[in-house]
C-alpha atoms as a PDB file:
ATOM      1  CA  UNK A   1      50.416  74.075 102.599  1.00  0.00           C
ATOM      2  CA  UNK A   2      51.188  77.235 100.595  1.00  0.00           C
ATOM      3  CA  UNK A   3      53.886  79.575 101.615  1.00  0.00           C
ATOM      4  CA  UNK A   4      53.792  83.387 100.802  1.00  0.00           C
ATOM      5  CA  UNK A   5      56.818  84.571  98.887  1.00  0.00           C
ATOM      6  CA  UNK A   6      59.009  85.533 101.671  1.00  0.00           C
ATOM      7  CA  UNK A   7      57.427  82.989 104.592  1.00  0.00           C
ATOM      8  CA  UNK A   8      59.340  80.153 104.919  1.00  0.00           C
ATOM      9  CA  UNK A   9      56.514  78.987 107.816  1.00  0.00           C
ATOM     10  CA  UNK A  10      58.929  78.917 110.499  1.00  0.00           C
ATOM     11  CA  UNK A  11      58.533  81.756 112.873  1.00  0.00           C
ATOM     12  CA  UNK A  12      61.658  80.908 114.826  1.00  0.00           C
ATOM     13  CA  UNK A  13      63.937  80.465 111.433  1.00  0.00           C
ATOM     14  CA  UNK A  14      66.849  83.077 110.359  1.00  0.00           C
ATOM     15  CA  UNK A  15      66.252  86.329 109.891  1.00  0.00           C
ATOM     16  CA  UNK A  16      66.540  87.830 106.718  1.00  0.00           C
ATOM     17  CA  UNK A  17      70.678  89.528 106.469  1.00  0.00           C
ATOM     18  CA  UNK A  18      71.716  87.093 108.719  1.00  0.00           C
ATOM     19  CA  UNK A  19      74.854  84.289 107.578  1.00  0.00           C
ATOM     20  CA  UNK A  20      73.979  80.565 108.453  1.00  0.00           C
ATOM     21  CA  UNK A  21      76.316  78.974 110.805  1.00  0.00           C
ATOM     22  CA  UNK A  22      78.504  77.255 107.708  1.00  0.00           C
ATOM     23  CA  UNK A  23      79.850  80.857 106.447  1.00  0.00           C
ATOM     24  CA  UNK A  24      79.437  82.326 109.401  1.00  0.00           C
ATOM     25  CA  UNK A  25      82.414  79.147 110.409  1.00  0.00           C
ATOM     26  CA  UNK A  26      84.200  80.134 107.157  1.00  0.00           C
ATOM     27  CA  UNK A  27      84.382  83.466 107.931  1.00  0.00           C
ATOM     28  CA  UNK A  28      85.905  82.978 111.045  1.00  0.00           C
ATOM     29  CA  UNK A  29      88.454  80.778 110.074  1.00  0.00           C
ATOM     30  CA  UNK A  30      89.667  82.640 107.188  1.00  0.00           C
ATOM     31  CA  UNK A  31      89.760  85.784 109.963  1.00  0.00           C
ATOM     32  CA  UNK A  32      91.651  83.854 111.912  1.00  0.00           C
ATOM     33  CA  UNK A  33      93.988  82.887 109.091  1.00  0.00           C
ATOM     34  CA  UNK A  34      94.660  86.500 107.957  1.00  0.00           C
ATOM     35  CA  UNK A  35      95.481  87.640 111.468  1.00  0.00           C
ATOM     36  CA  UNK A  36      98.123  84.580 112.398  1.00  0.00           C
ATOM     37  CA  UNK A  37      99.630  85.687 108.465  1.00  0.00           C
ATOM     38  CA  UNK A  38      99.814  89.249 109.069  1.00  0.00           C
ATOM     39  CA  UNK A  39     103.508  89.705 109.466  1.00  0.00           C
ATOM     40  CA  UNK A  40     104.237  87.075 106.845  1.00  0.00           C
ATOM     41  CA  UNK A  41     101.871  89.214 104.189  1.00  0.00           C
ATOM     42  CA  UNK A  42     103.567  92.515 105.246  1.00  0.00           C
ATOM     43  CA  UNK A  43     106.961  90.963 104.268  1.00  0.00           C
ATOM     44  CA  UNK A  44     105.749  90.158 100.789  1.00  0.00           C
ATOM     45  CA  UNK A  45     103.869  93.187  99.995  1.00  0.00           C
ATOM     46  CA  UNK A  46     107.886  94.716 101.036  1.00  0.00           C
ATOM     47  CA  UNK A  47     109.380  92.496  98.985  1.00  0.00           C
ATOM     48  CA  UNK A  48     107.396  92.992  96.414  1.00  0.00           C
ATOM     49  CA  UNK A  49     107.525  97.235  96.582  1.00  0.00           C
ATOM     50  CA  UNK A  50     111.188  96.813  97.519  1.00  0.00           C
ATOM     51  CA  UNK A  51     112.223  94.213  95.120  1.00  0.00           C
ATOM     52  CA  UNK A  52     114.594  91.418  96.488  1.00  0.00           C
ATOM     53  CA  UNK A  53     118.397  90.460  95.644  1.00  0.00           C
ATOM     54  CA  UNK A  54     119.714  87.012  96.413  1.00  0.00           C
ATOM     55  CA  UNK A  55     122.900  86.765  98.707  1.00  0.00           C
ATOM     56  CA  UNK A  56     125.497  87.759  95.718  1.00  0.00           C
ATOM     57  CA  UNK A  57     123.246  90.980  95.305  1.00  0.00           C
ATOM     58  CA  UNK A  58     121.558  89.870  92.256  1.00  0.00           C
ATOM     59  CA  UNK A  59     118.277  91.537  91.307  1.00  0.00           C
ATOM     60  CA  UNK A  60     115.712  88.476  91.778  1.00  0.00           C
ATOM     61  CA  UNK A  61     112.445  90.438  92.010  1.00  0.00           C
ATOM     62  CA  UNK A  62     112.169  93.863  90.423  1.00  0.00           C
ATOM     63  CA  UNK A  63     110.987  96.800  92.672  1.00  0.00           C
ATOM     64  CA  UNK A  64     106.952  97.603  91.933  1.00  0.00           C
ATOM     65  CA  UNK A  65     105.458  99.452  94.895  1.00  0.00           C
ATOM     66  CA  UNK A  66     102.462  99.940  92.557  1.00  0.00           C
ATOM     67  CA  UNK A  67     101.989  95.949  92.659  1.00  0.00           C
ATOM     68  CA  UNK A  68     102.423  95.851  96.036  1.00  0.00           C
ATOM     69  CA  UNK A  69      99.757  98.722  96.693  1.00  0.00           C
ATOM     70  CA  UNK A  70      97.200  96.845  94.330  1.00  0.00           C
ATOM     71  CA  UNK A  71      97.814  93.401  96.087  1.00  0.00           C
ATOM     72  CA  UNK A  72      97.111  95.574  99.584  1.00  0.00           C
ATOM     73  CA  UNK A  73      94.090  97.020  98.020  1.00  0.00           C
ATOM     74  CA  UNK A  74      92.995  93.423  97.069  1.00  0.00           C
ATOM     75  CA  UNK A  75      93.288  91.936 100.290  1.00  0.00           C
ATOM     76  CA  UNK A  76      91.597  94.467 102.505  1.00  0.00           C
ATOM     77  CA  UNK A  77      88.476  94.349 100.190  1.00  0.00           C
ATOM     78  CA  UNK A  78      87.972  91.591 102.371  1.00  0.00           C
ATOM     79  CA  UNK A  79      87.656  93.484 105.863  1.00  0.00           C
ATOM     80  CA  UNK A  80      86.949  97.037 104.721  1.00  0.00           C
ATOM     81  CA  UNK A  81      83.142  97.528 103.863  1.00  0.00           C
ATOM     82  CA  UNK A  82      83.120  99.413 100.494  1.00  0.00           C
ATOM     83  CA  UNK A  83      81.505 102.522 100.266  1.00  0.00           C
ATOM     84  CA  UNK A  84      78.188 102.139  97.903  1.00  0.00           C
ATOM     85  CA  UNK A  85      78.409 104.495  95.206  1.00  0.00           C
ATOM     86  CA  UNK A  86      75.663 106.841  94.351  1.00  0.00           C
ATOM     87  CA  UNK A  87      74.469 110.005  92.889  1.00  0.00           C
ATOM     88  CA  UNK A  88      72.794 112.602  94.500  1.00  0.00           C
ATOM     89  CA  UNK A  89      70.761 115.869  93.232  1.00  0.00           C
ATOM     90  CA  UNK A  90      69.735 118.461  95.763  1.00  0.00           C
ATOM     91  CA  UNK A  91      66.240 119.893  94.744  1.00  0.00           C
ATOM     92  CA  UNK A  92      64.590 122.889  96.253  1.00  0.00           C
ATOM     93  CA  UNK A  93      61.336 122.525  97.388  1.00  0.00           C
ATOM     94  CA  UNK A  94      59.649 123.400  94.354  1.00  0.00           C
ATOM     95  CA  UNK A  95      62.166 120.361  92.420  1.00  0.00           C
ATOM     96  CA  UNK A  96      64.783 122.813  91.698  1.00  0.00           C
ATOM     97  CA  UNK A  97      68.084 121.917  91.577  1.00  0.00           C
ATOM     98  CA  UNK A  98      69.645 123.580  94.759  1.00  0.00           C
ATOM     99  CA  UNK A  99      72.959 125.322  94.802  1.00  0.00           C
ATOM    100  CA  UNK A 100      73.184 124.137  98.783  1.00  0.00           C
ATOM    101  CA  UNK A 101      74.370 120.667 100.080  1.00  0.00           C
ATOM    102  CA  UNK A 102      72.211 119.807 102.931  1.00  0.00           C
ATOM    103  CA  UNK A 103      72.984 116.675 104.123  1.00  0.00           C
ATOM    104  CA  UNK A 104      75.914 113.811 102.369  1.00  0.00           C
ATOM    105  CA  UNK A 105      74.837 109.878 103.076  1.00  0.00           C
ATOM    106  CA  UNK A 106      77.975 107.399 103.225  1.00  0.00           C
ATOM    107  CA  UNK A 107      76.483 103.811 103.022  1.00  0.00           C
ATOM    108  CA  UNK A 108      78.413 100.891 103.611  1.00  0.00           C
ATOM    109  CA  UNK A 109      77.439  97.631 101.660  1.00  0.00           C
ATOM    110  CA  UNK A 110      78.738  94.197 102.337  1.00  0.00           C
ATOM    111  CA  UNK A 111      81.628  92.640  99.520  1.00  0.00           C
ATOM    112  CA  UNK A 112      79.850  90.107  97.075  1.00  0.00           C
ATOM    113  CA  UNK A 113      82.376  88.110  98.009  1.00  0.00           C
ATOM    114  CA  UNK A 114      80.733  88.091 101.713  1.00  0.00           C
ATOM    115  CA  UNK A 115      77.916  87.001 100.500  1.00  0.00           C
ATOM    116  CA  UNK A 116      75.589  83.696 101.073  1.00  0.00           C
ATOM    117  CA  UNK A 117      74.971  82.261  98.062  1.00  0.00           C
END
């Protein structure tokens, strides 16, 4: 039996966009992670923006709230959909360009990292 690119034959199979149940699983537990580490991740990003000093009040970690923003930035990548970057040129009717804005279209696309593979 031949398929047709795009027919797997089973009517009753996955639809296309959805996970399967294995990273579906993954993604769950890895939520699940994040959320009971949430106060132990806030500590380090301080630590690391604040710097830390052992008991005798020597310097052990430099201060570098720019580290800690970029390790913050890293992380949420995770749960934040990005925002799909794209450029847009408003024509007139006759294919113009238009000195007007009519309408601005925000899509949100899914991390690679979210991916199935």
């Amino acid at each position: 039996m031949v398929f047709v690119k795009g027919q797997s034959g089973n009517i009753n199979g996955r639809t296309k966009g959805v996970a399967n149940k294995s990273t579906i699983k993954a993604r769950e537990a890895i939520s699940m992670f994040v959320d009971n580490n949430v106060h132990r991740l806030e500590k380090w990003l301080d630590d690391i923006a604040n710097g830390v000093k052992d008991a005798s009040g020597d310097v052990v970690v430099n201060p570098n709230p720019l580290e800690a923003f970029k390790l913050f930035t890293s992380v949420i990548e995770y749960h934040i959909p990005k925002l799909q970057r794209s450029e847009h040129q408003n024509l007139d009717k006759n294919g113009n360009p238009a000195d007007q804005i009519n309408k601005i279209e925000v899509v949100f696309v899914e991390s690679d990292s979210n991916k199935d593979t």
